[in-house]
C-alpha atoms as a PDB file:
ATOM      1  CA  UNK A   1     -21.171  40.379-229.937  1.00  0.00           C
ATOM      2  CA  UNK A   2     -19.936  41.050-226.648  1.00  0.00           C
ATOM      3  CA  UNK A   3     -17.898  37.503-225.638  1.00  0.00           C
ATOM      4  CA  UNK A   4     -19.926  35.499-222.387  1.00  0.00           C
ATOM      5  CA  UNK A   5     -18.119  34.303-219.374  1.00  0.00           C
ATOM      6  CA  UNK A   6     -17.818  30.634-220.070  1.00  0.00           C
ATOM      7  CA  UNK A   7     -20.390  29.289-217.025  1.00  0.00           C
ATOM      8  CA  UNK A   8     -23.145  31.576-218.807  1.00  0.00           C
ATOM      9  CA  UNK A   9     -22.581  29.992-222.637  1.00  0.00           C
ATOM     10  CA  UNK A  10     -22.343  26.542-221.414  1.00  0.00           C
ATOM     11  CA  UNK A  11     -25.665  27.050-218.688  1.00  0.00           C
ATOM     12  CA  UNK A  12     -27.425  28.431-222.043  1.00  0.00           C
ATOM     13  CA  UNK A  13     -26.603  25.661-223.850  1.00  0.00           C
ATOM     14  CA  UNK A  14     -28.088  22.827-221.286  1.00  0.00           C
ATOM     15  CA  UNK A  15     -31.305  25.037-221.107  1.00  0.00           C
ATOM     16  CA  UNK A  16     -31.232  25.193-224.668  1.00  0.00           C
ATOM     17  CA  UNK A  17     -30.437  21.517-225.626  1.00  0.00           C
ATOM     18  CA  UNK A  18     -33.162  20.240-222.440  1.00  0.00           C
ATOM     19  CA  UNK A  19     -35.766  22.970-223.245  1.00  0.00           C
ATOM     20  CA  UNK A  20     -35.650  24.273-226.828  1.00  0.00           C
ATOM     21  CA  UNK A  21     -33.944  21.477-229.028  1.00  0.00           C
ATOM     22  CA  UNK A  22     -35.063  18.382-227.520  1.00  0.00           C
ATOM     23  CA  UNK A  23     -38.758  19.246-228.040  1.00  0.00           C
ATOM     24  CA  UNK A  24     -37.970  20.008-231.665  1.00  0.00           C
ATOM     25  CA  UNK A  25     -36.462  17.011-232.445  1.00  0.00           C
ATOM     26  CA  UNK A  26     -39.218  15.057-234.190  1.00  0.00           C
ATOM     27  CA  UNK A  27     -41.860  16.323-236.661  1.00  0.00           C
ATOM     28  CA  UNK A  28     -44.434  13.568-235.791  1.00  0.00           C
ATOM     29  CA  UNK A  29     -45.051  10.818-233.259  1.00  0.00           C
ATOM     30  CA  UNK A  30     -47.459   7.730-233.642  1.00  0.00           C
ATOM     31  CA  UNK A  31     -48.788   5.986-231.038  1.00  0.00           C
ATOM     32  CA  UNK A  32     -48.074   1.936-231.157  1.00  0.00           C
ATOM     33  CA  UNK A  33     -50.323  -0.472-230.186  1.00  0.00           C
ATOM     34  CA  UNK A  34     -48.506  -2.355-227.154  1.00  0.00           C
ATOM     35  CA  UNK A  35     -50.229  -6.439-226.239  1.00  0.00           C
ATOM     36  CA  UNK A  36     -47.663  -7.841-223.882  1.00  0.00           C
ATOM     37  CA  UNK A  37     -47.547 -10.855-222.250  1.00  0.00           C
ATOM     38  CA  UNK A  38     -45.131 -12.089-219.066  1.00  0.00           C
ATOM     39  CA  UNK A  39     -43.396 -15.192-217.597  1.00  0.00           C
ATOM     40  CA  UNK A  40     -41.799 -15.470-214.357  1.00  0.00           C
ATOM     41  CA  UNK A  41     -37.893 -16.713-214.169  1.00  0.00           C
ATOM     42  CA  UNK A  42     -36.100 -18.127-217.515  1.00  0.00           C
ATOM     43  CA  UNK A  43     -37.456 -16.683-220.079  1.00  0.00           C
ATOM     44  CA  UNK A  44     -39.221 -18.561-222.876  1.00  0.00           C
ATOM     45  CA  UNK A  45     -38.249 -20.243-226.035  1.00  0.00           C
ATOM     46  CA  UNK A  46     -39.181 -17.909-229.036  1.00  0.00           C
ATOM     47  CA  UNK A  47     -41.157 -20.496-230.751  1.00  0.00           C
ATOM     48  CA  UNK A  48     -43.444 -20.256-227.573  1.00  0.00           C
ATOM     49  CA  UNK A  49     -44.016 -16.705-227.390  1.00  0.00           C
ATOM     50  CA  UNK A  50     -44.598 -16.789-231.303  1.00  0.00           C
ATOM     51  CA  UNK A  51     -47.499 -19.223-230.775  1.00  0.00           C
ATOM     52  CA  UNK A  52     -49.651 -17.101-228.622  1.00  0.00           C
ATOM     53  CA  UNK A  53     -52.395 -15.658-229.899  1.00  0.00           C
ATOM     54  CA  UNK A  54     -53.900 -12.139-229.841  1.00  0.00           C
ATOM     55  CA  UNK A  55     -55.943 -13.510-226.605  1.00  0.00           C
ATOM     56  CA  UNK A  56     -52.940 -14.841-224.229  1.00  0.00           C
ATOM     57  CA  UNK A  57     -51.875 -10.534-224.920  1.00  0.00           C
ATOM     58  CA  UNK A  58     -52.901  -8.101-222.733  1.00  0.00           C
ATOM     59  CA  UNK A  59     -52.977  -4.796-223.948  1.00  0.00           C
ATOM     60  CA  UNK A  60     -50.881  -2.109-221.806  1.00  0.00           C
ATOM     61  CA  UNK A  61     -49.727   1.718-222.273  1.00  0.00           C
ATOM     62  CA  UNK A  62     -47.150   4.161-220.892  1.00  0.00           C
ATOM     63  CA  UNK A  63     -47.450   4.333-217.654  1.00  0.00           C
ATOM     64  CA  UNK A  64     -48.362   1.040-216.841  1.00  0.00           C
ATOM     65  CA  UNK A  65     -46.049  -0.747-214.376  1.00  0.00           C
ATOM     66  CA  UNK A  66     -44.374  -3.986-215.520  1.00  0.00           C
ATOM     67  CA  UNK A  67     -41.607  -6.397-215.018  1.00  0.00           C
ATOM     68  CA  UNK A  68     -41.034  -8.455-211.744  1.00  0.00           C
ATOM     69  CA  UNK A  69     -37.608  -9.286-211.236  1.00  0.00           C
ATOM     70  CA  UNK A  70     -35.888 -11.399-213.604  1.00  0.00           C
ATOM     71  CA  UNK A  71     -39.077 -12.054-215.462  1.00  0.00           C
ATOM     72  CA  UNK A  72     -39.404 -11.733-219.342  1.00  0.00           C
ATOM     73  CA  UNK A  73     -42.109  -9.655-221.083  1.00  0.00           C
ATOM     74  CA  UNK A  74     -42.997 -10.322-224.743  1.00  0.00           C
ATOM     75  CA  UNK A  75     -44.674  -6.769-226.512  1.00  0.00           C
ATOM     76  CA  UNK A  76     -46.188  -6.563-229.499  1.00  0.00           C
ATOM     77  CA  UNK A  77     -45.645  -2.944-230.912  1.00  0.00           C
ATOM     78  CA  UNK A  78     -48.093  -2.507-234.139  1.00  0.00           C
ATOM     79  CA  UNK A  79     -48.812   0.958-235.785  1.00  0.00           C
ATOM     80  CA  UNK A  80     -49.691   1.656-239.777  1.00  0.00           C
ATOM     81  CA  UNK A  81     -47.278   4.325-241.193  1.00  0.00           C
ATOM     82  CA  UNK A  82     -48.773   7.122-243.148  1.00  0.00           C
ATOM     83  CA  UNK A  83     -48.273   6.748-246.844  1.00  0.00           C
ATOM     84  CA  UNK A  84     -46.873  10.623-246.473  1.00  0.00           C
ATOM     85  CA  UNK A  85     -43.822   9.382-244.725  1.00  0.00           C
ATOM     86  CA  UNK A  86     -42.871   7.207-247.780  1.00  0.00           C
ATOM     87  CA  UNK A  87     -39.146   8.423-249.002  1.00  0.00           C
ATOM     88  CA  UNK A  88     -38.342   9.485-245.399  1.00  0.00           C
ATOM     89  CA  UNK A  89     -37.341   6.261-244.131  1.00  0.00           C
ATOM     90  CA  UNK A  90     -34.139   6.933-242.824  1.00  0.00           C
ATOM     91  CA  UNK A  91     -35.400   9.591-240.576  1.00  0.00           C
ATOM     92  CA  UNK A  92     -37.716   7.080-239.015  1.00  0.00           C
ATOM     93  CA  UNK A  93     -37.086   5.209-236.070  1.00  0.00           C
ATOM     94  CA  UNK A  94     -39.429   2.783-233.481  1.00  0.00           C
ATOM     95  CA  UNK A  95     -38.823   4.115-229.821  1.00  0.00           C
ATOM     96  CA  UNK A  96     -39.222   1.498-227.469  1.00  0.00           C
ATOM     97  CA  UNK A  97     -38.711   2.807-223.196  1.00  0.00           C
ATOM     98  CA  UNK A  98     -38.745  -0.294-220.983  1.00  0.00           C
ATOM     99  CA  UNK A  99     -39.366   2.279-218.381  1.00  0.00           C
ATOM    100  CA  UNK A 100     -35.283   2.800-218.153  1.00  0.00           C
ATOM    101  CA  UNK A 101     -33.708   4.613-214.841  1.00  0.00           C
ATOM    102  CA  UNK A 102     -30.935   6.157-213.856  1.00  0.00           C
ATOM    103  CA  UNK A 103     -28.282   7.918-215.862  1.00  0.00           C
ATOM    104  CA  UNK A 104     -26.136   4.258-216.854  1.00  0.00           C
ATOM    105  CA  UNK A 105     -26.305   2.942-219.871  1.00  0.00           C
ATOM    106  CA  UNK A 106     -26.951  -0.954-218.095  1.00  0.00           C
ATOM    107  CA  UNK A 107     -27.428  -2.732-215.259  1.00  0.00           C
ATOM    108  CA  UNK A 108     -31.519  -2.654-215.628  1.00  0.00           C
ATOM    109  CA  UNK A 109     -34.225  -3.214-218.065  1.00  0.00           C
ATOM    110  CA  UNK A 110     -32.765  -4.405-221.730  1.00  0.00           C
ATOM    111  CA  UNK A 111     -34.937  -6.190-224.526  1.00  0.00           C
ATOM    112  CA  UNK A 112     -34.159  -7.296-227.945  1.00  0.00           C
ATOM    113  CA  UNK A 113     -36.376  -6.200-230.850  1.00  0.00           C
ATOM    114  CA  UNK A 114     -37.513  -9.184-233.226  1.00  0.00           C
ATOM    115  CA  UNK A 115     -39.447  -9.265-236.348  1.00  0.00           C
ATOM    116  CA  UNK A 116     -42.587 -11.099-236.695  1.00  0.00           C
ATOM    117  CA  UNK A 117     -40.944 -14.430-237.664  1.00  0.00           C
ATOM    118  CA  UNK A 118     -38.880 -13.962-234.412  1.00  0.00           C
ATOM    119  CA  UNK A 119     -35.609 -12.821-236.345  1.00  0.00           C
ATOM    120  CA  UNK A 120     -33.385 -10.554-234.407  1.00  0.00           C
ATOM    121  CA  UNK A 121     -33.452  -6.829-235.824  1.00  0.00           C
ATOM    122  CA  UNK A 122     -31.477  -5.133-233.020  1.00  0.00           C
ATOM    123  CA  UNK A 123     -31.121  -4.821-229.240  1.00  0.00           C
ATOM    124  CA  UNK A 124     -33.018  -2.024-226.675  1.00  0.00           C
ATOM    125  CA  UNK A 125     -31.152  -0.309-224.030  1.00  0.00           C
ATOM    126  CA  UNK A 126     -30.869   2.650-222.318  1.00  0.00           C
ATOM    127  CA  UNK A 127     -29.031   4.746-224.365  1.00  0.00           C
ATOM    128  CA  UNK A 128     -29.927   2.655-227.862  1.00  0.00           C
ATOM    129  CA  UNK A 129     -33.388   2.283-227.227  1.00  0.00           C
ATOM    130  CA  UNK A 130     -34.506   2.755-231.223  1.00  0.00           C
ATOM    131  CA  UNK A 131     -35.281   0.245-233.976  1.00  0.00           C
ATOM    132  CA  UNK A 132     -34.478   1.836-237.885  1.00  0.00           C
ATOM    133  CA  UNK A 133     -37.501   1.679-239.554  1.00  0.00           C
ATOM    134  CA  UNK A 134     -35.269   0.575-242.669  1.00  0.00           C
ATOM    135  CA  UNK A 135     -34.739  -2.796-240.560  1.00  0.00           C
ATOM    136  CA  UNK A 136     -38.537  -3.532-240.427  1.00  0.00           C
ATOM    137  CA  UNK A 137     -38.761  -2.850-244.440  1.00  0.00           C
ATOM    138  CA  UNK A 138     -36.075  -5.189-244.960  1.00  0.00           C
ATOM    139  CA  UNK A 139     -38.222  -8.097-243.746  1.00  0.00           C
ATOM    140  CA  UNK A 140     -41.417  -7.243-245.844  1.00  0.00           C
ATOM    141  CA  UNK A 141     -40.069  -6.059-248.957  1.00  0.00           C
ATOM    142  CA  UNK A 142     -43.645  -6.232-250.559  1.00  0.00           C
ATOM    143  CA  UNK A 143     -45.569  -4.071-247.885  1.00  0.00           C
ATOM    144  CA  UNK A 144     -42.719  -1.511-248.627  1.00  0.00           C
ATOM    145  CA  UNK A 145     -42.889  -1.506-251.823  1.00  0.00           C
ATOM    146  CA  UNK A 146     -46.677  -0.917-251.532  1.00  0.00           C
ATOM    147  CA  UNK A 147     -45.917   2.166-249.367  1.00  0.00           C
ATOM    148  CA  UNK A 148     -43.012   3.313-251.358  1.00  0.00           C
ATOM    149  CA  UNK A 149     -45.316   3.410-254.279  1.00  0.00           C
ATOM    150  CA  UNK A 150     -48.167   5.598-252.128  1.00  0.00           C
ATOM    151  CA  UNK A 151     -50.512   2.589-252.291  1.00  0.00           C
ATOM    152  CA  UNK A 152     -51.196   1.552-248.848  1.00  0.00           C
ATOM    153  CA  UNK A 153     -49.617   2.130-245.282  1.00  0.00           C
ATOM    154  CA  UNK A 154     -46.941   0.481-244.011  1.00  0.00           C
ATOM    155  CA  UNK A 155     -47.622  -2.102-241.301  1.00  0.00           C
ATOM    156  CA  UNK A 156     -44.744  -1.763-239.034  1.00  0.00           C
ATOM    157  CA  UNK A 157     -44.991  -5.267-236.511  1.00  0.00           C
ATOM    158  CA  UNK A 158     -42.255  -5.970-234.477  1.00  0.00           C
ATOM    159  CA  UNK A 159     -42.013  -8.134-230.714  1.00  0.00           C
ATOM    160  CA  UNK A 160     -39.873  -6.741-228.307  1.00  0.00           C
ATOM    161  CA  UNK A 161     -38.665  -9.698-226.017  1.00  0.00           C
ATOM    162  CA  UNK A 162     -38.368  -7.477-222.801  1.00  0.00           C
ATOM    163  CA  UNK A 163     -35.830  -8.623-219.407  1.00  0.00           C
ATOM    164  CA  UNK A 164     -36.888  -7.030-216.275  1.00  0.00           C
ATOM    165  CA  UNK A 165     -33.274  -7.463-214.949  1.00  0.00           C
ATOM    166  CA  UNK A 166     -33.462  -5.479-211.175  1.00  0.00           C
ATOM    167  CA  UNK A 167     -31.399  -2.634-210.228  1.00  0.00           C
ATOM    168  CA  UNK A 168     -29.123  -4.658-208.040  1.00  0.00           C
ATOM    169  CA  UNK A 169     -27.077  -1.976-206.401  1.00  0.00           C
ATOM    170  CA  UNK A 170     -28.330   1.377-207.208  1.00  0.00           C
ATOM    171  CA  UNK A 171     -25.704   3.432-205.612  1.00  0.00           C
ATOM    172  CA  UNK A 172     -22.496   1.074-206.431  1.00  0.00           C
ATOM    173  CA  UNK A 173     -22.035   0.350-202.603  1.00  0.00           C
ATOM    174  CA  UNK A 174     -21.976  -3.882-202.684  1.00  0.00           C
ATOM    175  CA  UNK A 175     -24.380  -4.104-200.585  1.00  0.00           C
ATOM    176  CA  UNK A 176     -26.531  -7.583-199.557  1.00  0.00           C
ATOM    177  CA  UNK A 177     -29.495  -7.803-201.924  1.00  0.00           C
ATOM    178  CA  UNK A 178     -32.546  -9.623-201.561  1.00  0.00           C
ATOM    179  CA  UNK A 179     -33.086  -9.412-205.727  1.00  0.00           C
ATOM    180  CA  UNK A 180     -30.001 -12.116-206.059  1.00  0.00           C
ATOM    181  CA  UNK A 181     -32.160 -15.310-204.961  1.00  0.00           C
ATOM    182  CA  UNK A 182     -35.469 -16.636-206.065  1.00  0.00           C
ATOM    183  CA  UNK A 183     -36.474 -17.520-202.571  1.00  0.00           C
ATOM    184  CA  UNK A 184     -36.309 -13.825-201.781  1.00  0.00           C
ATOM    185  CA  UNK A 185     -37.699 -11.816-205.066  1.00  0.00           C
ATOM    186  CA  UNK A 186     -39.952  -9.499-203.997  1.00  0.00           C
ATOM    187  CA  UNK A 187     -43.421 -10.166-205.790  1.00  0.00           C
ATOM    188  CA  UNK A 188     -43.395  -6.644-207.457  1.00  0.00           C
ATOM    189  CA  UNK A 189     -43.436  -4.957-210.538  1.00  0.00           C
ATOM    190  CA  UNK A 190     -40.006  -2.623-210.745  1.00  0.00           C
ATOM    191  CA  UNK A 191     -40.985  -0.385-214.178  1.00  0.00           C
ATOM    192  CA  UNK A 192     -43.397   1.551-216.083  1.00  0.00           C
ATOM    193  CA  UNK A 193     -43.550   1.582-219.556  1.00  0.00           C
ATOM    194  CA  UNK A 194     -42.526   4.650-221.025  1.00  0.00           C
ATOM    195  CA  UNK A 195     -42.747   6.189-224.886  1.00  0.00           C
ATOM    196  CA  UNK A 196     -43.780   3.223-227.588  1.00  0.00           C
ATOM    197  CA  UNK A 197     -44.142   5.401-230.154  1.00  0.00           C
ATOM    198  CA  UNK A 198     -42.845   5.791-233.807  1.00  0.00           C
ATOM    199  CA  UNK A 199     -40.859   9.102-234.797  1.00  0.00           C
ATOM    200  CA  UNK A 200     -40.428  10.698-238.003  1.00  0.00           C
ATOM    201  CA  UNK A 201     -37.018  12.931-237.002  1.00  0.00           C
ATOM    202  CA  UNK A 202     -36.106  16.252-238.251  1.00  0.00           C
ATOM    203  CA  UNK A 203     -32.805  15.987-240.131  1.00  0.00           C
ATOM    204  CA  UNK A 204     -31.289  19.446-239.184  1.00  0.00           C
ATOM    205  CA  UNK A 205     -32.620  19.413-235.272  1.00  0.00           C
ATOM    206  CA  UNK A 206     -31.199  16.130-234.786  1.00  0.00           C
ATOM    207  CA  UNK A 207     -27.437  17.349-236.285  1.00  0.00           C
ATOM    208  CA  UNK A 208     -27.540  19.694-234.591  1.00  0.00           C
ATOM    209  CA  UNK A 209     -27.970  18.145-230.981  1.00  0.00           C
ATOM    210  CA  UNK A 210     -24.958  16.197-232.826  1.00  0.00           C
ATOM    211  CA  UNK A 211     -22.998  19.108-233.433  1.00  0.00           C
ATOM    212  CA  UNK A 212     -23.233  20.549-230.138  1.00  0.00           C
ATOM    213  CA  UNK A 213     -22.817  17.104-228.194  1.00  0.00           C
ATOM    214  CA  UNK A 214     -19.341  16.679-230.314  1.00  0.00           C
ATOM    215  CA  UNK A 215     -18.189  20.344-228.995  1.00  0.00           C
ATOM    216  CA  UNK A 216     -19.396  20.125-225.518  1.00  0.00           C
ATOM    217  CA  UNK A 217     -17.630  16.906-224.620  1.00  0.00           C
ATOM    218  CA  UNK A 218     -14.457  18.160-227.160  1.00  0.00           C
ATOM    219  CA  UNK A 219     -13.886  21.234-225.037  1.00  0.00           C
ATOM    220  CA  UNK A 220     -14.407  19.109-221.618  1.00  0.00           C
ATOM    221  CA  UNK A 221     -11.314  17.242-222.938  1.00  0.00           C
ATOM    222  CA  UNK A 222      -8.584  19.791-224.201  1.00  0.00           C
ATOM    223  CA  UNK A 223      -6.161  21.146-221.985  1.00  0.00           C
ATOM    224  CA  UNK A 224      -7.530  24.546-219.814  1.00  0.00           C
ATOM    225  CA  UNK A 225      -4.589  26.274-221.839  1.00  0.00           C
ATOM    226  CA  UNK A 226      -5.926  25.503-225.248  1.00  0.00           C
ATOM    227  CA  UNK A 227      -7.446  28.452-227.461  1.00  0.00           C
ATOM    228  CA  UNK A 228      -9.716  25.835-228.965  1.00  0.00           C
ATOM    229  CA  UNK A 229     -11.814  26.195-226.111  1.00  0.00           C
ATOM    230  CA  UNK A 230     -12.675  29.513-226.209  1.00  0.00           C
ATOM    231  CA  UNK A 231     -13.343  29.471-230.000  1.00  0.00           C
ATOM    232  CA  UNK A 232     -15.840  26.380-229.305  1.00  0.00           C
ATOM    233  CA  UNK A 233     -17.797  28.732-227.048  1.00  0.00           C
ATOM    234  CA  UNK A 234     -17.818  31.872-229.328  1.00  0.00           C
ATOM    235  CA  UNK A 235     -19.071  29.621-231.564  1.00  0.00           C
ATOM    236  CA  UNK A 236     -22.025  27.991-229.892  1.00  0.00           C
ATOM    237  CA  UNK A 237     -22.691  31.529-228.429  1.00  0.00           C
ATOM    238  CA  UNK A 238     -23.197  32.324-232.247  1.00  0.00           C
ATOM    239  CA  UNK A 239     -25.322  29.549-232.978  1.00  0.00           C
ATOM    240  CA  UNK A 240     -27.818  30.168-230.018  1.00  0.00           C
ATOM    241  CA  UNK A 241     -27.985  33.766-230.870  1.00  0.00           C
ATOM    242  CA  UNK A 242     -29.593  32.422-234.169  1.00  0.00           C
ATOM    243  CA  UNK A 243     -31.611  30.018-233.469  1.00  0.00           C
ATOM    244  CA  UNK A 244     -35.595  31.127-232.872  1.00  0.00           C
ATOM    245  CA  UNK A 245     -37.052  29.785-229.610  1.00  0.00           C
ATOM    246  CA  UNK A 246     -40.528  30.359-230.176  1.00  0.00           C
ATOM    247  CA  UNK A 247     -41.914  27.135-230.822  1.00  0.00           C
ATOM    248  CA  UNK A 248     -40.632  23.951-231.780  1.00  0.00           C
ATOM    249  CA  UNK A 249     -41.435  24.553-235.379  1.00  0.00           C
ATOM    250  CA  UNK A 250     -38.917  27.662-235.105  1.00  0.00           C
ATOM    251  CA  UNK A 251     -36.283  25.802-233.515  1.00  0.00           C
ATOM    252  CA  UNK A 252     -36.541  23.760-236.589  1.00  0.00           C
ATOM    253  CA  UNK A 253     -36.677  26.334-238.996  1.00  0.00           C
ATOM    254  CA  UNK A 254     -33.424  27.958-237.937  1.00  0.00           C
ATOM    255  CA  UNK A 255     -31.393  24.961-236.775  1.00  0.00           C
ATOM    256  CA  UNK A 256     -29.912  25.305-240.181  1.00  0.00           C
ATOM    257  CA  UNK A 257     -28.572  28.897-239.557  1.00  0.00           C
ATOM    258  CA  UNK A 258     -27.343  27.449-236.050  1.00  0.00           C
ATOM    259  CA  UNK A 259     -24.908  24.658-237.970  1.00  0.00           C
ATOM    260  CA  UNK A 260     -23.573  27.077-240.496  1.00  0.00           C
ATOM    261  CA  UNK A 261     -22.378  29.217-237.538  1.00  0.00           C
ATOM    262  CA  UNK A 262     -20.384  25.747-236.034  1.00  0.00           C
ATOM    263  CA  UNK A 263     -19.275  24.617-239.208  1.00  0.00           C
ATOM    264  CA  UNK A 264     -15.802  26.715-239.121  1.00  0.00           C
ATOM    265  CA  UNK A 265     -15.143  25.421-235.385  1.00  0.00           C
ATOM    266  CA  UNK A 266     -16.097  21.586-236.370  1.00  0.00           C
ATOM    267  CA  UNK A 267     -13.788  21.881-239.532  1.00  0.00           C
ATOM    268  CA  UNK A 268     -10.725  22.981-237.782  1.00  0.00           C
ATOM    269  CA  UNK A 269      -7.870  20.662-236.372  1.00  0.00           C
ATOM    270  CA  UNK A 270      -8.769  19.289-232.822  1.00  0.00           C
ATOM    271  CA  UNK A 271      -5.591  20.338-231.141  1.00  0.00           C
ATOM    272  CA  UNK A 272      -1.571  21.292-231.208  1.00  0.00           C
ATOM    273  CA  UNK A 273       0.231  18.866-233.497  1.00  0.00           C
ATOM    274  CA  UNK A 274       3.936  18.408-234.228  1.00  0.00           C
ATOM    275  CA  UNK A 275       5.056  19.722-237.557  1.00  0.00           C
ATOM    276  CA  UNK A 276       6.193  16.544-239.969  1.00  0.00           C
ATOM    277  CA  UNK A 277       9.273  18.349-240.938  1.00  0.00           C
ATOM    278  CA  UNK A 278      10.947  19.925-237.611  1.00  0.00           C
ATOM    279  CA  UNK A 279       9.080  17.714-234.946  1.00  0.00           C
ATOM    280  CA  UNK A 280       8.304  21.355-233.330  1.00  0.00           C
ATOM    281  CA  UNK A 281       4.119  21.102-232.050  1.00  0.00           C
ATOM    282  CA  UNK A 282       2.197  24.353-233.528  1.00  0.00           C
ATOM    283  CA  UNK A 283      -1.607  25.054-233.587  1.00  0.00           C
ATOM    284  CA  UNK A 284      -2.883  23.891-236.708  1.00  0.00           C
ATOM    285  CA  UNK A 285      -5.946  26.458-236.424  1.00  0.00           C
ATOM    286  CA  UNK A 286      -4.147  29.482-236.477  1.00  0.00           C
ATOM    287  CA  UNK A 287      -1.511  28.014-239.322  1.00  0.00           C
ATOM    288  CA  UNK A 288      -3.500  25.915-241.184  1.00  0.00           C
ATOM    289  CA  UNK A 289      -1.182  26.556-244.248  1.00  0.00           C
ATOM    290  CA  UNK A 290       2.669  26.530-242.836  1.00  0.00           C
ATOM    291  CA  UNK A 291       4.718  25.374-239.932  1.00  0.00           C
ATOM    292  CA  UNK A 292       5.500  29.014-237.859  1.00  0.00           C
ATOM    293  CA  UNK A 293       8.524  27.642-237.197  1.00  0.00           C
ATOM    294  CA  UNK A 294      10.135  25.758-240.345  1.00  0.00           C
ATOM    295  CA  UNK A 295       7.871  26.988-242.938  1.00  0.00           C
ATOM    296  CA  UNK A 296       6.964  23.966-244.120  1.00  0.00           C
ATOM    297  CA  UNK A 297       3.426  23.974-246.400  1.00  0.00           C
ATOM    298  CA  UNK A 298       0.564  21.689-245.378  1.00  0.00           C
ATOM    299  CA  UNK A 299       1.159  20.133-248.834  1.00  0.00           C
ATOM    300  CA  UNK A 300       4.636  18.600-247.540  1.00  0.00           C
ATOM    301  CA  UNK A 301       2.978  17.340-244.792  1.00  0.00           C
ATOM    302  CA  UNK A 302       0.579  16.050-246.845  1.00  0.00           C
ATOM    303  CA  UNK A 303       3.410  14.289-248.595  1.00  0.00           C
ATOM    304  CA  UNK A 304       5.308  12.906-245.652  1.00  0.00           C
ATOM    305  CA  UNK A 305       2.037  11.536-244.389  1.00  0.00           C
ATOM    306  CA  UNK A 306       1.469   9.568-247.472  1.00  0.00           C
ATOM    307  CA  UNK A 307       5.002   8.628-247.711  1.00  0.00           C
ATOM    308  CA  UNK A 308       5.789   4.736-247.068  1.00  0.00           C
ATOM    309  CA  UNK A 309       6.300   4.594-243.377  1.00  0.00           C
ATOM    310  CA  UNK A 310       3.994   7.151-241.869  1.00  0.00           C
END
């Protein structure tokens, strides 16, 4: 394979990651039932939001705008799990999108996800916006083992305890604000709701967005004289060369193929080192075995590493 200027690997890998993998990532996705109901400034005690019934709820769907500033927003997410997903818990995950903008991982929308009895399972933001499904069978051990034993679905329940915190300054210039006093709050909702759904992932899409993300982001940080870098992108040229691009369901099928063709690159030292016997730096990927300079084995270095002191 003929090598690619580096601009035309990496531009095939966004299109690939955005367009291809992404898609691919999850097998299924189930709808959750969303009731929500809002308060204006500090936000309630939990015992009060626990007390509401299924009438004080209004029911709401992606889409739907929400959240004036510094108000609170209690969802109810509710959806029965297929007894065919039992044994797969680990790949399954709650998504819960406040509606989240911009590319920062704060300084908007946050919640915190709660179980029925108004325990705290984990918090939602922008770039951790998931609840493990293994958290929610934690707190009913005997619905689980129902499902675990194919005799019913699971009921998956959880609030979400949603703060519409405002985008204060947008563009990081300081500049006056009329969201930092009560008197001046604009009466207006600032998000929509986006995916409240739960996903059943695919194990080997999902590595390898891993894979690649831990490559990309390693080769944006070694020196521009570092051969690592160019064996990253022969690599990921590989693995795009095998993956099928057909359909989601082929991305999935071949994402396999795709990580056996990074494994050598994401096995391999990082970067230069000096040798533990002669102090002299040598690149551990192309003399994995012995110093060039000293000869010393990777088994002595082994040694002086484990040696008291080191």
């Amino acid at each position: 394979m003929a090598l690619e200027p580096d601009d035309v690997t990496l531009g095939r890998l966004r299109r690939f990651v955005d367009e291809r993998l992404t898609p691919a990532l999850d097998t299924d996705r189930l709808p959750m039932r969303a009731l929500a109901w809002s308060r204006p400034g500090e936000p309630p005690a939990v015992s009060e939001a626990l007390a509401l019934s299924e009438d004080d709820l209004v029911e709401v769907g992606t889409g739907q705008s929400w959240g004036e500033p510094w108000s609170t927003t209690w969802l109810s997410l509710r959806a029965d799990l297929p007894v065919a997903w039992a044994g797969e818990e680990d790949q399954v995950d709650v998504v819960v999108d406040l509606g989240f903008t911009r590319d920062t991982p704060g300084f908007q929308a946050e919640g915190t996800a709660r179980d029925t009895a108004g325990r705290v399972l984990k918090g939602i933001s922008p770039r951790n916006r998931h609840v493990p499904l293994s958290l929610l069978l934690e707190r009913d051990p005997v619905a689980a083992r129902r499902w675990n034993a194919g005799e019913a679905p699971f009921p998956a329940r959880l609030w979400v305890e949603a703060a519409a915190n405002p985008v204060l300054d947008p563009d990081f210039v300081f500049a006056p604000t009329e969201l930092g006093d009560p008197g001046t709050l604009p009466a207006r909702h600032q998000y929509r709701w986006g995916e409240l759904v739960v996903r059943r992932r695919h194990p080997q899409a999902w590595a390898l967005l891993r894979d690649l993300a831990v490559l990309r982001e390693q080769r944006e940080t070694l020196p521009a004289s570092d051969l690592r870098r160019g064996r990253i992108l022969r690599a990921v040229a590989r693995a795009l060369d095998l993956v099928q691009i057909s359909s989601p369901a082929a991305v999935r099928s071949t994402a396999g193929g795709a990580r056996e063709a990074l494994a050598p690159v994401l096995t391999e030292p990082a970067a230069q080192g000096p040798c533990r016997s002669c102090a002299k730096p040598f690149c551990r990927a192309c003399f994995p075995a012995t110093c060039p300079r000293c000869g010393a084995t990777s088994d002595a270095h082994a040694a002086q590493s484990a040696a008291p002191g080191h």
